[in-house]
N, C-alpha and C. Protein backbone atom coordinates (compact mmCIF):
# COMPACT_ATOMS: atom_id res chain seq x y z
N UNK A 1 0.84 -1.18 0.00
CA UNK A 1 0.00 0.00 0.00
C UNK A 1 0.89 1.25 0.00
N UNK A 2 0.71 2.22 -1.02
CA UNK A 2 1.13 3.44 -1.00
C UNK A 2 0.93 4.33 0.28
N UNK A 3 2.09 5.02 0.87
CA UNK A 3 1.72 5.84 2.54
C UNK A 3 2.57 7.16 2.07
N UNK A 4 2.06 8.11 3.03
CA UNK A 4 3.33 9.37 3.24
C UNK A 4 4.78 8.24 3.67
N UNK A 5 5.05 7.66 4.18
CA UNK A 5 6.28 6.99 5.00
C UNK A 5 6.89 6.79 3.92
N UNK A 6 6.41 6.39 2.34
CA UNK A 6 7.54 6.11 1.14
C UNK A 6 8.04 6.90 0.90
N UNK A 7 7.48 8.09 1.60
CA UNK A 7 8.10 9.74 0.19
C UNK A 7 8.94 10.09 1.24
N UNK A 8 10.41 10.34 1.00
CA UNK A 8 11.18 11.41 1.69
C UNK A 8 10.69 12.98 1.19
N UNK A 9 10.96 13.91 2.19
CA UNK A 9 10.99 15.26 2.58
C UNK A 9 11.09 15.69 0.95
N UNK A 10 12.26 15.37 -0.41
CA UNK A 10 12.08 16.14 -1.31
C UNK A 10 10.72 16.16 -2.20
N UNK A 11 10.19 14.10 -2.20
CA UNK A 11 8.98 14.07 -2.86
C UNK A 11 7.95 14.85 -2.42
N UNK A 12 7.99 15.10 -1.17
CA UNK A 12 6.62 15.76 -0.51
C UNK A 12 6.83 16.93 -0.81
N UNK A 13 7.78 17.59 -1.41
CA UNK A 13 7.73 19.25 -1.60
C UNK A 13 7.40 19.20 -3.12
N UNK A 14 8.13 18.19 -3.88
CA UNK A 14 7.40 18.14 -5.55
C UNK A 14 6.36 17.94 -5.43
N UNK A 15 5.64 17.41 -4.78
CA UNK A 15 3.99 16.98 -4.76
C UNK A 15 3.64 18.23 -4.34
N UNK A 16 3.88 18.89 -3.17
CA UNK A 16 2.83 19.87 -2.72
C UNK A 16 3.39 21.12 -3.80
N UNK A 17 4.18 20.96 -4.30
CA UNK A 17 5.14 22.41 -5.20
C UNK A 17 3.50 22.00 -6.74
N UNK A 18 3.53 20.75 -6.82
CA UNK A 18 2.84 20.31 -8.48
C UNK A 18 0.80 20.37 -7.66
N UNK A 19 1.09 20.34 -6.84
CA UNK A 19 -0.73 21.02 -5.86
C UNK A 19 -0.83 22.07 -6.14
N UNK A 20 0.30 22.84 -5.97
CA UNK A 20 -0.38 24.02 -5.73
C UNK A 20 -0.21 24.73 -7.48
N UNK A 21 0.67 24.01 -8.25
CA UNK A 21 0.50 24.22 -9.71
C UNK A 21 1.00 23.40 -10.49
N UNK A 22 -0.22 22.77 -11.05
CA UNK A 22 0.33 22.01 -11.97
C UNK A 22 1.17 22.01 -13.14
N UNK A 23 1.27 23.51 -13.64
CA UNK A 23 2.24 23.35 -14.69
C UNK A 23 3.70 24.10 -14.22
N UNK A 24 3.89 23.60 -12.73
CA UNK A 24 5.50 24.21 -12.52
C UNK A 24 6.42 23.51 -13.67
N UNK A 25 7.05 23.91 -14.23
CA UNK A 25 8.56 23.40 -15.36
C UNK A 25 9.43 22.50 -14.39
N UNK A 26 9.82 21.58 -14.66
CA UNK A 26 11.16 21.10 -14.41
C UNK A 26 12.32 21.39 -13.55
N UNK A 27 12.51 22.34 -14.50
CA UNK A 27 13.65 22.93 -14.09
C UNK A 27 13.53 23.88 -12.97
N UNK A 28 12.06 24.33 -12.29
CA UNK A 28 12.02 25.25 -11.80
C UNK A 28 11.61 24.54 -10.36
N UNK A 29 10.86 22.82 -10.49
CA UNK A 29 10.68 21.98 -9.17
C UNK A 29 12.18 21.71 -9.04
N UNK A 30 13.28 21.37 -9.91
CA UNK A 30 14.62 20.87 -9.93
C UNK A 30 15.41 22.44 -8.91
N UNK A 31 15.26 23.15 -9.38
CA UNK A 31 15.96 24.65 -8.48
C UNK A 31 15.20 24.57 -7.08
N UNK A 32 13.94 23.98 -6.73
CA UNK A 32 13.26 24.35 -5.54
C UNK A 32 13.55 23.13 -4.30
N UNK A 33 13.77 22.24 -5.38
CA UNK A 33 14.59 21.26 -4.32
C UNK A 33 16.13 20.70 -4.42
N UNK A 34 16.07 21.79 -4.78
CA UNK A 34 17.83 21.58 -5.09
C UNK A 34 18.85 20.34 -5.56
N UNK A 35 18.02 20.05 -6.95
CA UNK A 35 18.53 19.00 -7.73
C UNK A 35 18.54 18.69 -8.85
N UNK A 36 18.84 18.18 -9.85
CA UNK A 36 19.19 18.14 -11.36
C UNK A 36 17.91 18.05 -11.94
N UNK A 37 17.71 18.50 -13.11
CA UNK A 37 16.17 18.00 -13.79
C UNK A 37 16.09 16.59 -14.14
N UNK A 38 17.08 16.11 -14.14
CA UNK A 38 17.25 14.67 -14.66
C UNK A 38 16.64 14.09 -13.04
N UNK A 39 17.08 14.14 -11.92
CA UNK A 39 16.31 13.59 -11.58
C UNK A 39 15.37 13.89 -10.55
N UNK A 40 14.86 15.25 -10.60
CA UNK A 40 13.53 15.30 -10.63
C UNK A 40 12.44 14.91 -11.83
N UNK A 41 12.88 14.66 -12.76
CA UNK A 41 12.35 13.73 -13.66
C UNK A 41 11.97 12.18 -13.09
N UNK A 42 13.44 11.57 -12.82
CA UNK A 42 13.12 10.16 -12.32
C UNK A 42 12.17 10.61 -11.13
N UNK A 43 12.20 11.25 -9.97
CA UNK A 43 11.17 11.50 -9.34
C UNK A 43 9.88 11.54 -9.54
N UNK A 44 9.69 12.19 -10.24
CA UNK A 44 8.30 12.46 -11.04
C UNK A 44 7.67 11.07 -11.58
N UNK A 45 8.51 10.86 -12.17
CA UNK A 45 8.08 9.25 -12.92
C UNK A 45 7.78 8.22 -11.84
N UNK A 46 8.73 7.79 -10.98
CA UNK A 46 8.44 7.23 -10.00
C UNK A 46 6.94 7.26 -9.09
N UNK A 47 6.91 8.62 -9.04
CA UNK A 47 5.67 8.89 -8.31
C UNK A 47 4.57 9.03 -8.51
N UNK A 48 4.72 8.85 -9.97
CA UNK A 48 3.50 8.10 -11.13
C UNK A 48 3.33 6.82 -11.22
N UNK A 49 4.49 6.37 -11.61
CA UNK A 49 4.04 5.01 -11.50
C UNK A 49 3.89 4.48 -10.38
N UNK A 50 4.00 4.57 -9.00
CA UNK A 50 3.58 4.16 -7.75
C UNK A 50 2.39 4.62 -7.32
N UNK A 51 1.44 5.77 -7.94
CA UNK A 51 0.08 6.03 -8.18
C UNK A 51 0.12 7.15 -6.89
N UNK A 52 1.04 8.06 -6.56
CA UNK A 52 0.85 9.15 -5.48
C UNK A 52 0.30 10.60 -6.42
N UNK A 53 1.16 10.30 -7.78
CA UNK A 53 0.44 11.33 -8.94
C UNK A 53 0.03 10.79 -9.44
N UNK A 54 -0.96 11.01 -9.77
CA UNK A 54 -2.58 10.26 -10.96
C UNK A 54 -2.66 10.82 -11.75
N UNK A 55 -2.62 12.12 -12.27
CA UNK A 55 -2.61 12.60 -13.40
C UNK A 55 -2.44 14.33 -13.06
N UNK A 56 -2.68 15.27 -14.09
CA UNK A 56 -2.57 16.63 -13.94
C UNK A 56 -3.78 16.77 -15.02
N UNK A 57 -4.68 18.15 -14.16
CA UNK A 57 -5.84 18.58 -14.83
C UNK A 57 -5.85 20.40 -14.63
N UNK A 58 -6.49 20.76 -15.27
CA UNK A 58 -6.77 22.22 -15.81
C UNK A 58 -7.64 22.64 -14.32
N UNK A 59 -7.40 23.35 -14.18
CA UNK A 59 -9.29 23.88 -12.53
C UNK A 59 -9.60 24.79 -13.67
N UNK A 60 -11.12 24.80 -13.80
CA UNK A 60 -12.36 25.52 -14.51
C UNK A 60 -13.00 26.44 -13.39
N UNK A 61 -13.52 27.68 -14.48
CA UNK A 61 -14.53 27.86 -13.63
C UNK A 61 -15.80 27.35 -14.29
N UNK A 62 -16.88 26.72 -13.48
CA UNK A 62 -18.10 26.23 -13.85
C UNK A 62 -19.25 27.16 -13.67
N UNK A 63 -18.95 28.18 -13.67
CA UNK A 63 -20.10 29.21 -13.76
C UNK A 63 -19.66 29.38 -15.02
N UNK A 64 -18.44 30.16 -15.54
CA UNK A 64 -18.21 30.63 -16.73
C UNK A 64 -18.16 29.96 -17.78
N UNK A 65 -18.69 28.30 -17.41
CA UNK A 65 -18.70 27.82 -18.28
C UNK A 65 -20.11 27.10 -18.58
N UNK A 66 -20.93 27.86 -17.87
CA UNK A 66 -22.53 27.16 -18.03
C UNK A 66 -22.90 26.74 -17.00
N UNK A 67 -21.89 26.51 -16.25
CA UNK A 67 -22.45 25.29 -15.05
C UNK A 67 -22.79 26.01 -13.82
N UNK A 68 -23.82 26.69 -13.43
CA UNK A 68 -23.84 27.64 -12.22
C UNK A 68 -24.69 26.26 -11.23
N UNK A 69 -25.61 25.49 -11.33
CA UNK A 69 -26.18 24.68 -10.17
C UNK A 69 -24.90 23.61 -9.85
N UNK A 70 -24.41 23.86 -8.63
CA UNK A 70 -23.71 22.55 -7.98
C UNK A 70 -24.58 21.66 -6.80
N UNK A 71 -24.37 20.49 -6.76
CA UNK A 71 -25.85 20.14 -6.09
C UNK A 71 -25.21 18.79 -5.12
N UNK A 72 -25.17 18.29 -4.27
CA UNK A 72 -25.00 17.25 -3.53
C UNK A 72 -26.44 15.98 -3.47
N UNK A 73 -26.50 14.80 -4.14
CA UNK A 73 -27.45 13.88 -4.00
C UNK A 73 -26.67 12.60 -3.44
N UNK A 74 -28.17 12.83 -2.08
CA UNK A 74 -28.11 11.60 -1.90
C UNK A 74 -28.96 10.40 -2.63
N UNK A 75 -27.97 9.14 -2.46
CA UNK A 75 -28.68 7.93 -3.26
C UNK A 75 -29.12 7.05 -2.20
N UNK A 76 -30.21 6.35 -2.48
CA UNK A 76 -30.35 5.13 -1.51
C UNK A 76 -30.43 3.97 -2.85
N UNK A 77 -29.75 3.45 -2.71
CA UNK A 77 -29.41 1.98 -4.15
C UNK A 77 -30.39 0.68 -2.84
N UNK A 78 -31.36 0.25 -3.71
CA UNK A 78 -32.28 -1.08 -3.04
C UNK A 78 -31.15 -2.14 -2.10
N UNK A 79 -30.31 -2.66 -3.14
CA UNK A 79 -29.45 -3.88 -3.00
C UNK A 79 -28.32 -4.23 -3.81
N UNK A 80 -27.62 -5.04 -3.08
CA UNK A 80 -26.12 -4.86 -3.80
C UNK A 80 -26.30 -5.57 -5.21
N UNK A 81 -27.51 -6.11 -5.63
CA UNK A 81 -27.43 -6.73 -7.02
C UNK A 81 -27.64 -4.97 -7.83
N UNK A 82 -27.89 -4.32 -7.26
CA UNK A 82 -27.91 -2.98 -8.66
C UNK A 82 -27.27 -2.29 -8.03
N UNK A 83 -26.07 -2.76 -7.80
CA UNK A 83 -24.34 -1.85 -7.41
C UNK A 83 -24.03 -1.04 -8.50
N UNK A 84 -23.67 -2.31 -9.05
CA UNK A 84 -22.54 -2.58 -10.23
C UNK A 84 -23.25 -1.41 -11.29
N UNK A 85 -24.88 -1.64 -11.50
CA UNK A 85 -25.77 -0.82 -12.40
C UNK A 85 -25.65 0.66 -12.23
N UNK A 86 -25.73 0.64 -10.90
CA UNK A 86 -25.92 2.01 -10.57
C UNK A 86 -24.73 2.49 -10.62
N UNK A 87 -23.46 2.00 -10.18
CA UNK A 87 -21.91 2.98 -11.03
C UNK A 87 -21.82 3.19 -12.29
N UNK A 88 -22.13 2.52 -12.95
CA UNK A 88 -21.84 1.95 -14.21
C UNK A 88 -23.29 3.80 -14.74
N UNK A 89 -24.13 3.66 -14.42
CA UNK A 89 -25.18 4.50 -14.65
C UNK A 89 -24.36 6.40 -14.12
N UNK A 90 -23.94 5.82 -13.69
CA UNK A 90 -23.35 7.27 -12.66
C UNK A 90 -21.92 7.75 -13.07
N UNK A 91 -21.29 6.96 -13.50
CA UNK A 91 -20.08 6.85 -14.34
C UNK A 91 -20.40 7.86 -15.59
N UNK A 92 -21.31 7.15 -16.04
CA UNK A 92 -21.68 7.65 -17.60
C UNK A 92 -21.88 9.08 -17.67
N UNK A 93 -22.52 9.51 -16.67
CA UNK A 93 -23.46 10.57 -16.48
C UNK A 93 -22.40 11.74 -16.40
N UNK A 94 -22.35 12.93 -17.46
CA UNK A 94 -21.85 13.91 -17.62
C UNK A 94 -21.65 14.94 -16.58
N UNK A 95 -22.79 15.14 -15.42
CA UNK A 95 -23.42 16.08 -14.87
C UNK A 95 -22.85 15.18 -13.69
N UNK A 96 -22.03 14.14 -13.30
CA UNK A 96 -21.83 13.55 -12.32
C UNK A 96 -20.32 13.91 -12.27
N UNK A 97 -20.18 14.26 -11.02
CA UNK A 97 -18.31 15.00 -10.98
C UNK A 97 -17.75 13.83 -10.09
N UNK A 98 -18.51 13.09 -8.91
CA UNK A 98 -17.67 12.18 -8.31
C UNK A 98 -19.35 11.99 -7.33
N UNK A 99 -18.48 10.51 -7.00
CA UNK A 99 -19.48 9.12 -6.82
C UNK A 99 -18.98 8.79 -5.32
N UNK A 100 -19.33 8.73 -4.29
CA UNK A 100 -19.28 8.16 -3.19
C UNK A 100 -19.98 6.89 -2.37
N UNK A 101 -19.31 5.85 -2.02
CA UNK A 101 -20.05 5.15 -0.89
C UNK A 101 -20.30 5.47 0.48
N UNK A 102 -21.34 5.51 0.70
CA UNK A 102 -21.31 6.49 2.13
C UNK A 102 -22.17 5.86 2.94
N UNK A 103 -21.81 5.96 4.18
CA UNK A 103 -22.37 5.28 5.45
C UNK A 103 -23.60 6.13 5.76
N UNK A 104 -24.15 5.78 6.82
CA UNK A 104 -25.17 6.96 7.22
C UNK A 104 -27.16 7.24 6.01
N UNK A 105 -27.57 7.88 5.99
CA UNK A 105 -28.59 7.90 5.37
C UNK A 105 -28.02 8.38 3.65
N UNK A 106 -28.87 7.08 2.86
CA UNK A 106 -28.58 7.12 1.76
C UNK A 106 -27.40 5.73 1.65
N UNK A 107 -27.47 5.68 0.42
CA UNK A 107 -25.61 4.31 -0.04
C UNK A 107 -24.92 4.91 -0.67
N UNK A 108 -25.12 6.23 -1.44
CA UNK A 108 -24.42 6.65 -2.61
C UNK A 108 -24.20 8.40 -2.10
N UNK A 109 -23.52 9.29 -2.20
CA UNK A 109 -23.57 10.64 -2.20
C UNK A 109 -22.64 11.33 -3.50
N UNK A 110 -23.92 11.59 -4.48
CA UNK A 110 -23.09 12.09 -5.90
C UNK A 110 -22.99 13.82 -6.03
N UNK A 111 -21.91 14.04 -6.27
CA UNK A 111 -21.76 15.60 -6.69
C UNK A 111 -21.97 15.91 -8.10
N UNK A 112 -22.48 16.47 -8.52
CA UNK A 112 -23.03 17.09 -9.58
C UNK A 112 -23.06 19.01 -9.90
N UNK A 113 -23.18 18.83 -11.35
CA UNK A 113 -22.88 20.09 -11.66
C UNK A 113 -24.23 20.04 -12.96
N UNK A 114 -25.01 21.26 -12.69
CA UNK A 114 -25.74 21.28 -14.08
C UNK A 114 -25.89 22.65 -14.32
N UNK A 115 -26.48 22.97 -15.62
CA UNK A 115 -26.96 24.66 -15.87
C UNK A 115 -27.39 25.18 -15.03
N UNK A 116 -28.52 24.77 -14.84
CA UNK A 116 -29.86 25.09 -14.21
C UNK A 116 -30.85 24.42 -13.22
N UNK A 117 -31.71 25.02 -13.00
CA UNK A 117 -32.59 23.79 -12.05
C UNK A 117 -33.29 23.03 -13.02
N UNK A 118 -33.82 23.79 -14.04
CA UNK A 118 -34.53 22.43 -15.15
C UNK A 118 -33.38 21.43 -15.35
N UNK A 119 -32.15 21.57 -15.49
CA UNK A 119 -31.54 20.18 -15.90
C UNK A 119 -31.27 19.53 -14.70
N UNK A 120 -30.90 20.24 -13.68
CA UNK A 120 -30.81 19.46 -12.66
C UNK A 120 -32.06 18.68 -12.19
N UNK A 121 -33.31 19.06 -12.58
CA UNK A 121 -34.58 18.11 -12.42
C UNK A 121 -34.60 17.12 -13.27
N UNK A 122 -34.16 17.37 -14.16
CA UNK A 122 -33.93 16.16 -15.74
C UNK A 122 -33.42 15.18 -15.26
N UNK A 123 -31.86 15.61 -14.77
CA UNK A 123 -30.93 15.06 -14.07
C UNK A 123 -31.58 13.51 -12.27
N UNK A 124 -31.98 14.40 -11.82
CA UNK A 124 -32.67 13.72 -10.62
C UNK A 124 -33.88 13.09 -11.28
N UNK A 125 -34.57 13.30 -12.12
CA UNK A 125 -35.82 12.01 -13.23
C UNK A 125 -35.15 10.98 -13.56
N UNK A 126 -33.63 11.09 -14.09
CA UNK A 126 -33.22 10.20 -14.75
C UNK A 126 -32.40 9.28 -14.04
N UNK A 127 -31.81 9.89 -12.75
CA UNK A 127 -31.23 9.08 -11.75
C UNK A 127 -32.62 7.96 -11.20
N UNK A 128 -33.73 8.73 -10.14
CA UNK A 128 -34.67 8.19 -10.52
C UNK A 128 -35.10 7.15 -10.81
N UNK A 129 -34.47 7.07 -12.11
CA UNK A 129 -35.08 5.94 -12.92
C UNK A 129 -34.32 4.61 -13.44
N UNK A 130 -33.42 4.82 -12.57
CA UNK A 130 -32.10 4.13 -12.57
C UNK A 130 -32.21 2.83 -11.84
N UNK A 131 -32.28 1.74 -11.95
CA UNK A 131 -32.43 0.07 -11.79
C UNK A 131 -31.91 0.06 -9.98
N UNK A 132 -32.77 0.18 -9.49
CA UNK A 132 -32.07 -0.60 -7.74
C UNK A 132 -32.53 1.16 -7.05
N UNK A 133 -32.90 2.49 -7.66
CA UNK A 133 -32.70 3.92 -7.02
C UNK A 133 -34.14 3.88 -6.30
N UNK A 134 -34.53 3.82 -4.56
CA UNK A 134 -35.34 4.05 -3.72
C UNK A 134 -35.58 5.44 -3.50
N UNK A 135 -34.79 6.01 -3.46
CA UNK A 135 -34.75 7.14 -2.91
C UNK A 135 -33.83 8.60 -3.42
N UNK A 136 -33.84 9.40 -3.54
CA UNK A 136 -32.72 10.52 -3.47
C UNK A 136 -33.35 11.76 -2.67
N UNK A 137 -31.75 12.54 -2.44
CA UNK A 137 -31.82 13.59 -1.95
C UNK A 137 -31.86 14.72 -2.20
N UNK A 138 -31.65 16.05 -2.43
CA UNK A 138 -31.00 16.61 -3.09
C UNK A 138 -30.55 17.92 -2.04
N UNK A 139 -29.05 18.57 -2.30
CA UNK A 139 -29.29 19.33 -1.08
C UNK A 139 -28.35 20.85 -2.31
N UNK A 140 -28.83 21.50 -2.65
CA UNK A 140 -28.46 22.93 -3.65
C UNK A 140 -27.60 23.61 -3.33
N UNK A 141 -26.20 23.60 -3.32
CA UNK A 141 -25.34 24.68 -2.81
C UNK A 141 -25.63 25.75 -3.62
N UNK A 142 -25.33 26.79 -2.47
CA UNK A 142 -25.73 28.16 -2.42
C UNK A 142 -24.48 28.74 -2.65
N UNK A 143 -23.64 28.18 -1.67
CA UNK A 143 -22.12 29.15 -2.05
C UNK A 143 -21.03 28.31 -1.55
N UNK A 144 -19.73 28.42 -2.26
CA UNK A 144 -19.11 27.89 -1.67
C UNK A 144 -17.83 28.76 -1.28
N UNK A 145 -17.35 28.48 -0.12
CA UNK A 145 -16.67 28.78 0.57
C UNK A 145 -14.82 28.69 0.63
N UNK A 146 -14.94 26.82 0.08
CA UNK A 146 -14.03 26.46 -0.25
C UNK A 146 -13.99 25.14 -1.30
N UNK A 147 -13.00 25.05 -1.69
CA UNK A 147 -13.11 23.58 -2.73
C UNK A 147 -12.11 23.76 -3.46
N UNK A 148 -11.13 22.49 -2.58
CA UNK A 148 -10.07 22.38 -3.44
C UNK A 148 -9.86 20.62 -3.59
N UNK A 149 -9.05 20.80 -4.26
CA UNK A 149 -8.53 18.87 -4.50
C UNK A 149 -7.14 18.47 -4.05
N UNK A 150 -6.33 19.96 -2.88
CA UNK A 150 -5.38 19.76 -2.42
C UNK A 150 -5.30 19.05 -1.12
N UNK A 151 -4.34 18.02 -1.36
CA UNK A 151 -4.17 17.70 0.16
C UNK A 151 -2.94 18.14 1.20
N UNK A 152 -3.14 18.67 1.99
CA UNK A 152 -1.87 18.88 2.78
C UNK A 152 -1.14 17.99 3.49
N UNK A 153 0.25 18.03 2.84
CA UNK A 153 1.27 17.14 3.42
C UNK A 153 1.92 17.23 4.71
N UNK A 154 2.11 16.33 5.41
CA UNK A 154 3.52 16.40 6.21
C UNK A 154 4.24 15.45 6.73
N UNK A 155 5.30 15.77 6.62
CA UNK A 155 6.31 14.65 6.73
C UNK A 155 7.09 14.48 8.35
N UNK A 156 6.30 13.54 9.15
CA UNK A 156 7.16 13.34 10.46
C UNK A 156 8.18 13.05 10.02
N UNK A 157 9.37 13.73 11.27
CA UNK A 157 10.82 13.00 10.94
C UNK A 157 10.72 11.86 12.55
């Protein structure tokens, strides 16, 4: 299993240096931890292929791009025979940003992004109608405060 305990002190500063921007250069994580680009390269690679970096993505804004309703639903899925259906259904789904198993009231808690409230009603018809779906929730953010996809590091010595 992948832990903080694999990464020495320099990986954890390329990781939190590539958090806080993904398109730092090379040469400029290589000057910040005081080491060759060659191998902050092998670094980099390494820490891809051991799955601590997963990939690098763009941050949007989703107002400016159509998307002003962000919405939190809860799911209640019947039974574990329409698991598999209901990811597989939720996966697909454009307007679905990320999929949770969650304890507590509900089985599922999906984040979503739509235009409007008409699509977001489209959206909740069609979940709805989805093989094993008892129930949903829906709860409308109003504002947000914060939202990031950073995690903060630290490295006991």
């Amino acid at each position: 299993m992948n832990s903080l305990h694999q990464l020495d002190d320099i990986d954890v500063t390329i990781i939190d240096i590539l958090q806080k921007n993904g398109r730092t250069r090379r040469n400029d994580l290589a000057q910040a931890v005081d080491l060759s680009i060659p191998s902050v390269s092998e670094r980099l690679k390494k820490l891809e292929e051991n799955g601590f970096i997963t990939g690098y993505a763009a941050l949007v804004d989703p107002k400016r791009l159509g998307k002003d309703i962000t919405a939190f639903i809860t799911v209640t899925v019947d039974s574990s025979k329409h698991y598999h259906s209901f990811i597989d259904h939720a996966r697909a789904a454009d307007e679905v940003l990320e999929i949770h198993s969650v304890t507590g009231s509900g089985t599922h808690l999906l984040k979503v992004r739509t235009e409007n409230t008409s699509s977001l009603e489209k959206l909740l018809s069609k979940i709805q109608a989805w093989s094993g779906v008892v129930n949903t929730t829906t709860s409308v953010v109003l504002s947000t405060m914060k939202e990031t996809a950073r995690i903060r590091l630290t490295k006991s010595k």
